[in-house]
N, C-alpha and C. Protein backbone atom coordinates (compact mmCIF):
# COMPACT_ATOMS: atom_id res chain seq x y z
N UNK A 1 2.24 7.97 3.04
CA UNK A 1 1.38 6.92 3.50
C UNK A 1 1.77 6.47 4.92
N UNK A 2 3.17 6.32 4.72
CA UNK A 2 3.69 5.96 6.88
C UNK A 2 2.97 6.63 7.60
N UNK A 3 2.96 8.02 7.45
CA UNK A 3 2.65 9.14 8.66
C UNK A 3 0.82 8.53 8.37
N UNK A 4 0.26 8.60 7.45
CA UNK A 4 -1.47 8.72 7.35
C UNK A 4 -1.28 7.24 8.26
N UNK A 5 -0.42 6.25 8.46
CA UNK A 5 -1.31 5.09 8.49
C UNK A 5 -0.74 5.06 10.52
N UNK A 6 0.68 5.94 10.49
CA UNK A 6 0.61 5.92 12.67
C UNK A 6 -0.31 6.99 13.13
N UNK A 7 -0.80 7.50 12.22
CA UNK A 7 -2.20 8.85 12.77
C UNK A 7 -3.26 7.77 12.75
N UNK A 8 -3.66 7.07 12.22
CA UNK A 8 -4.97 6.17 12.33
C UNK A 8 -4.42 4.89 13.67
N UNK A 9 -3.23 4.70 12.90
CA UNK A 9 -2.56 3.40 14.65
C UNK A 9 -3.32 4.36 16.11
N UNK A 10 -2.40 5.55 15.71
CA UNK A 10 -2.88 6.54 17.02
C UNK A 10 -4.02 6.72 17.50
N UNK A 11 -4.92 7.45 16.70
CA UNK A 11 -6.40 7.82 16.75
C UNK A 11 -7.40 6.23 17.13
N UNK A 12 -6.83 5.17 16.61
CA UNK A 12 -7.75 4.57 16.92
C UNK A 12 -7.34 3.69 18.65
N UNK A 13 -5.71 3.86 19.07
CA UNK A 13 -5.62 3.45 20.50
C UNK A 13 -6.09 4.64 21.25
N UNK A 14 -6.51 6.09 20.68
CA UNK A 14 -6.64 7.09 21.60
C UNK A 14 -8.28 6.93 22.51
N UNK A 15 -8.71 7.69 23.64
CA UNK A 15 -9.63 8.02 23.96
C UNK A 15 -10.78 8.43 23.58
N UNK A 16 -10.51 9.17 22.30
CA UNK A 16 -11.19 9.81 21.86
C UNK A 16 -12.60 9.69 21.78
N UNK A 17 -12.67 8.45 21.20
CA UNK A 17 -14.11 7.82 21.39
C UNK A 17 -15.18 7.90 22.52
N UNK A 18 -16.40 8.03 22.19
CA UNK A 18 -17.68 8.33 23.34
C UNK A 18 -17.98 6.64 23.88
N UNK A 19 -17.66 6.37 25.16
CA UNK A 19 -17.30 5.38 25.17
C UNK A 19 -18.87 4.34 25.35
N UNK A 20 -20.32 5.11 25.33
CA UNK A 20 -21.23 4.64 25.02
C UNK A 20 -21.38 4.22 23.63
N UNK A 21 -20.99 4.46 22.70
CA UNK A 21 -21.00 4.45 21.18
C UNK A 21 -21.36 2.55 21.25
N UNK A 22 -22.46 2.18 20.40
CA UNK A 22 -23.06 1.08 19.99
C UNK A 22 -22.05 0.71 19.67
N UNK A 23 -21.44 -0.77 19.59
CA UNK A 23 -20.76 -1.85 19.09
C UNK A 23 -19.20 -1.17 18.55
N UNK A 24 -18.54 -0.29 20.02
CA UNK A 24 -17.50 0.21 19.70
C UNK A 24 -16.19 -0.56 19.36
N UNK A 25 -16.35 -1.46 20.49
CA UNK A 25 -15.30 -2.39 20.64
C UNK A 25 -14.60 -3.26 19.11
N UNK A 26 -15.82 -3.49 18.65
CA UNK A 26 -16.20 -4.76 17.10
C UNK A 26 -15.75 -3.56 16.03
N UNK A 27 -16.23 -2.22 16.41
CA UNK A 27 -15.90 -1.29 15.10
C UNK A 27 -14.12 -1.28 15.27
N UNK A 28 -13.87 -0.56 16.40
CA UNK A 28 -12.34 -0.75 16.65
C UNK A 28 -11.45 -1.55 16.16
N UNK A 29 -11.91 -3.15 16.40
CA UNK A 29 -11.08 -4.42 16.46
C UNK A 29 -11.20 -4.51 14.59
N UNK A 30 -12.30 -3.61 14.06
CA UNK A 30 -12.53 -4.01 12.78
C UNK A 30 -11.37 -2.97 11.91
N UNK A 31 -11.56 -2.08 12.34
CA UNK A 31 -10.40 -0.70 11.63
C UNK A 31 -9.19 -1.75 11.97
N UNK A 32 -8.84 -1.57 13.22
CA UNK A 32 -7.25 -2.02 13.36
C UNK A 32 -6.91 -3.53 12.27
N UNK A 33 -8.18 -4.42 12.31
CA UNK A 33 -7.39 -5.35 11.18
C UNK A 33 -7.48 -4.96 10.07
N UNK A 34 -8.15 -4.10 9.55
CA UNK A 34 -7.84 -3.40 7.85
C UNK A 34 -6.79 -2.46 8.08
N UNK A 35 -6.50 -1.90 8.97
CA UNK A 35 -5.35 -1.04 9.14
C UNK A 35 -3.88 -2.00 8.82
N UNK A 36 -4.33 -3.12 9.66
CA UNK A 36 -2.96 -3.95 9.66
C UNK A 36 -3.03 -4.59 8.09
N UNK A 37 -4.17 -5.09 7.25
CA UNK A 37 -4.23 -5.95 6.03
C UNK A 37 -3.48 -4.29 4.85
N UNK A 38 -3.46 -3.47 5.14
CA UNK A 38 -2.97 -1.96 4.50
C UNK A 38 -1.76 -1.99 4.83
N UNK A 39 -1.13 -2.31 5.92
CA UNK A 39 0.21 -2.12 6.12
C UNK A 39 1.06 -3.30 5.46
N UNK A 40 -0.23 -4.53 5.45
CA UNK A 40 1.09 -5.61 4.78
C UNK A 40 0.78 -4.77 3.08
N UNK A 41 0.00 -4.71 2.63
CA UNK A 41 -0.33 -4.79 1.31
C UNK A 41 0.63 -3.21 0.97
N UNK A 42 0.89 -2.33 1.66
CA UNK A 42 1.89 -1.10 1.30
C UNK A 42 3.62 -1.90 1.33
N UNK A 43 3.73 -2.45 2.15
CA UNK A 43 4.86 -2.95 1.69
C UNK A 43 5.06 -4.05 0.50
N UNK A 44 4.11 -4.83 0.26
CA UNK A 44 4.14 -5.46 -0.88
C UNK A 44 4.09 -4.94 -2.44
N UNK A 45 3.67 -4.00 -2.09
CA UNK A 45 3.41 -2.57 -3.07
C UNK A 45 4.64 -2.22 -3.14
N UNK A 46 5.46 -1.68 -2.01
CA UNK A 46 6.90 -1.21 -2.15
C UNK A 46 7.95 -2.19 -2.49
N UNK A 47 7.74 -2.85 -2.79
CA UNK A 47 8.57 -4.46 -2.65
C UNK A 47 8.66 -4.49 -4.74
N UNK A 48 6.95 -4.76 -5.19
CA UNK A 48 7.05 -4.74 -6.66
C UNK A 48 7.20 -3.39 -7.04
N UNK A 49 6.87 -2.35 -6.48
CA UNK A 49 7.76 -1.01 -7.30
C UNK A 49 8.98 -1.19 -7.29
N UNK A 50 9.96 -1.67 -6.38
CA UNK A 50 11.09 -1.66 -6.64
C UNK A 50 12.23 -2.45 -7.04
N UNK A 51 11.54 -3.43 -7.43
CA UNK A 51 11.87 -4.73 -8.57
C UNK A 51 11.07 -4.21 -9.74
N UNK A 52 10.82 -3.63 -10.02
CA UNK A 52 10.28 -2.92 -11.36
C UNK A 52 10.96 -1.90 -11.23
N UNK A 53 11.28 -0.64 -10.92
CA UNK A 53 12.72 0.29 -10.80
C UNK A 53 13.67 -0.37 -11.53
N UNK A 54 13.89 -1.53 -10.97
CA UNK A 54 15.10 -2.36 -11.28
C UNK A 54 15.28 -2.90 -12.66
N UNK A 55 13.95 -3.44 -12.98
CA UNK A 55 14.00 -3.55 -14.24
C UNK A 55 13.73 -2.55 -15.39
N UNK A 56 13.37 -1.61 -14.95
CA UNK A 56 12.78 -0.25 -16.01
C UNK A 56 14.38 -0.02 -16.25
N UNK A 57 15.68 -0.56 -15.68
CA UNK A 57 17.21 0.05 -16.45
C UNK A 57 17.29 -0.15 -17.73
N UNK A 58 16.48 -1.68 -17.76
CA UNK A 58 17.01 -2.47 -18.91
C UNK A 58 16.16 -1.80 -20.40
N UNK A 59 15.65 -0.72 -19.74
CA UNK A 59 14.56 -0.31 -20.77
C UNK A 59 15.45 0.56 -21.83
N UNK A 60 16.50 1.23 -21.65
CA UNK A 60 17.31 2.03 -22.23
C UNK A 60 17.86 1.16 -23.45
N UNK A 61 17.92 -0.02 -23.09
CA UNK A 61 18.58 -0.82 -24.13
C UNK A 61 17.64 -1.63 -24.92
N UNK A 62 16.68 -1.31 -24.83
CA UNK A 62 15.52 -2.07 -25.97
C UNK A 62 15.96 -1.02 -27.39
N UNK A 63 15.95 -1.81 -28.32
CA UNK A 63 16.10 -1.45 -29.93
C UNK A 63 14.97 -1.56 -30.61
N UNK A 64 13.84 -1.90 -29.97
CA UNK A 64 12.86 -1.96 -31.17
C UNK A 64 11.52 -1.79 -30.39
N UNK A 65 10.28 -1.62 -30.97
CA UNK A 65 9.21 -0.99 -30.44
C UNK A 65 8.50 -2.40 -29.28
N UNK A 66 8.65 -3.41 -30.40
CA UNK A 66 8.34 -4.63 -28.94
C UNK A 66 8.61 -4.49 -27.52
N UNK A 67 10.35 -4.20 -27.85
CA UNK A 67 10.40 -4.28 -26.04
C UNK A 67 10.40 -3.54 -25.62
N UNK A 68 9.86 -2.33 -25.73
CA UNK A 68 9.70 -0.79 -25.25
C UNK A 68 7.88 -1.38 -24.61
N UNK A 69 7.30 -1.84 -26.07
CA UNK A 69 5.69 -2.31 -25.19
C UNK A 69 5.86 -3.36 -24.22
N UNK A 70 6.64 -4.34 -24.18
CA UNK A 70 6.53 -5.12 -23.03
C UNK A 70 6.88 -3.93 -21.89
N UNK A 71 7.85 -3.26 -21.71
CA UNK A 71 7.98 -2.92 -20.53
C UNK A 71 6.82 -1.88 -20.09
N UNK A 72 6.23 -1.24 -20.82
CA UNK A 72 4.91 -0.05 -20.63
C UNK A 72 4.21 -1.42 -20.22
N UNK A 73 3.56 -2.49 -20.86
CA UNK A 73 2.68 -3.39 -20.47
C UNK A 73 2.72 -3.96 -19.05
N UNK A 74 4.30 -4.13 -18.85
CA UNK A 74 4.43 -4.58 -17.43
C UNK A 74 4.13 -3.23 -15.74
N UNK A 75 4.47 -2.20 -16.61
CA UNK A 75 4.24 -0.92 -15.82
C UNK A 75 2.74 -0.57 -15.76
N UNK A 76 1.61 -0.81 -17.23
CA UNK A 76 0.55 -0.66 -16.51
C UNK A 76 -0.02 -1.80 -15.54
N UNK A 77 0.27 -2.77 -15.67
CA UNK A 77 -0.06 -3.90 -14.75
C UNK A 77 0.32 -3.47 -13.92
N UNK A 78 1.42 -2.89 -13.04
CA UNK A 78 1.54 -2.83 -11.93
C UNK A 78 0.34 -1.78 -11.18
């Protein structure tokens, strides 16, 4: 996901664009803030996967079928 998301950073500061193109500027300014609302929301993503890592240890030590489903329950939520 890093590399897909500095190829779009890139592509969209590049030239590339026909610089007559109708309402380029507004399309631009519009990618780059969903680009940026993607970059917070991937790290927030990486943040609860890995406080859930953390807790999937404790999964070894469940004894009974309950807390085996809480932890699947909490994993499909994520």
């Amino acid at each position: 996901m890093d590399y897909e998301i500095l190829f779009i950073e890139n592509l969209l500061s590049s030239y590339v664009f026909q610089p007559n193109t109708p309402n380029l500027f507004a399309r631009l300014q519009y990618y780059r803030a969903r680009l940026k609302n993607t970059k917070s929301s991937k790290e927030e993503i990486r943040s609860r996967i890995s406080t859930h890592e953390s807790n999937l240890r404790g999964m070894s030590e469940c004894i009974d079928t309950a807390c085996d489903l809480t932890y699947y329950s909490k994993n499909d939520r994520l």
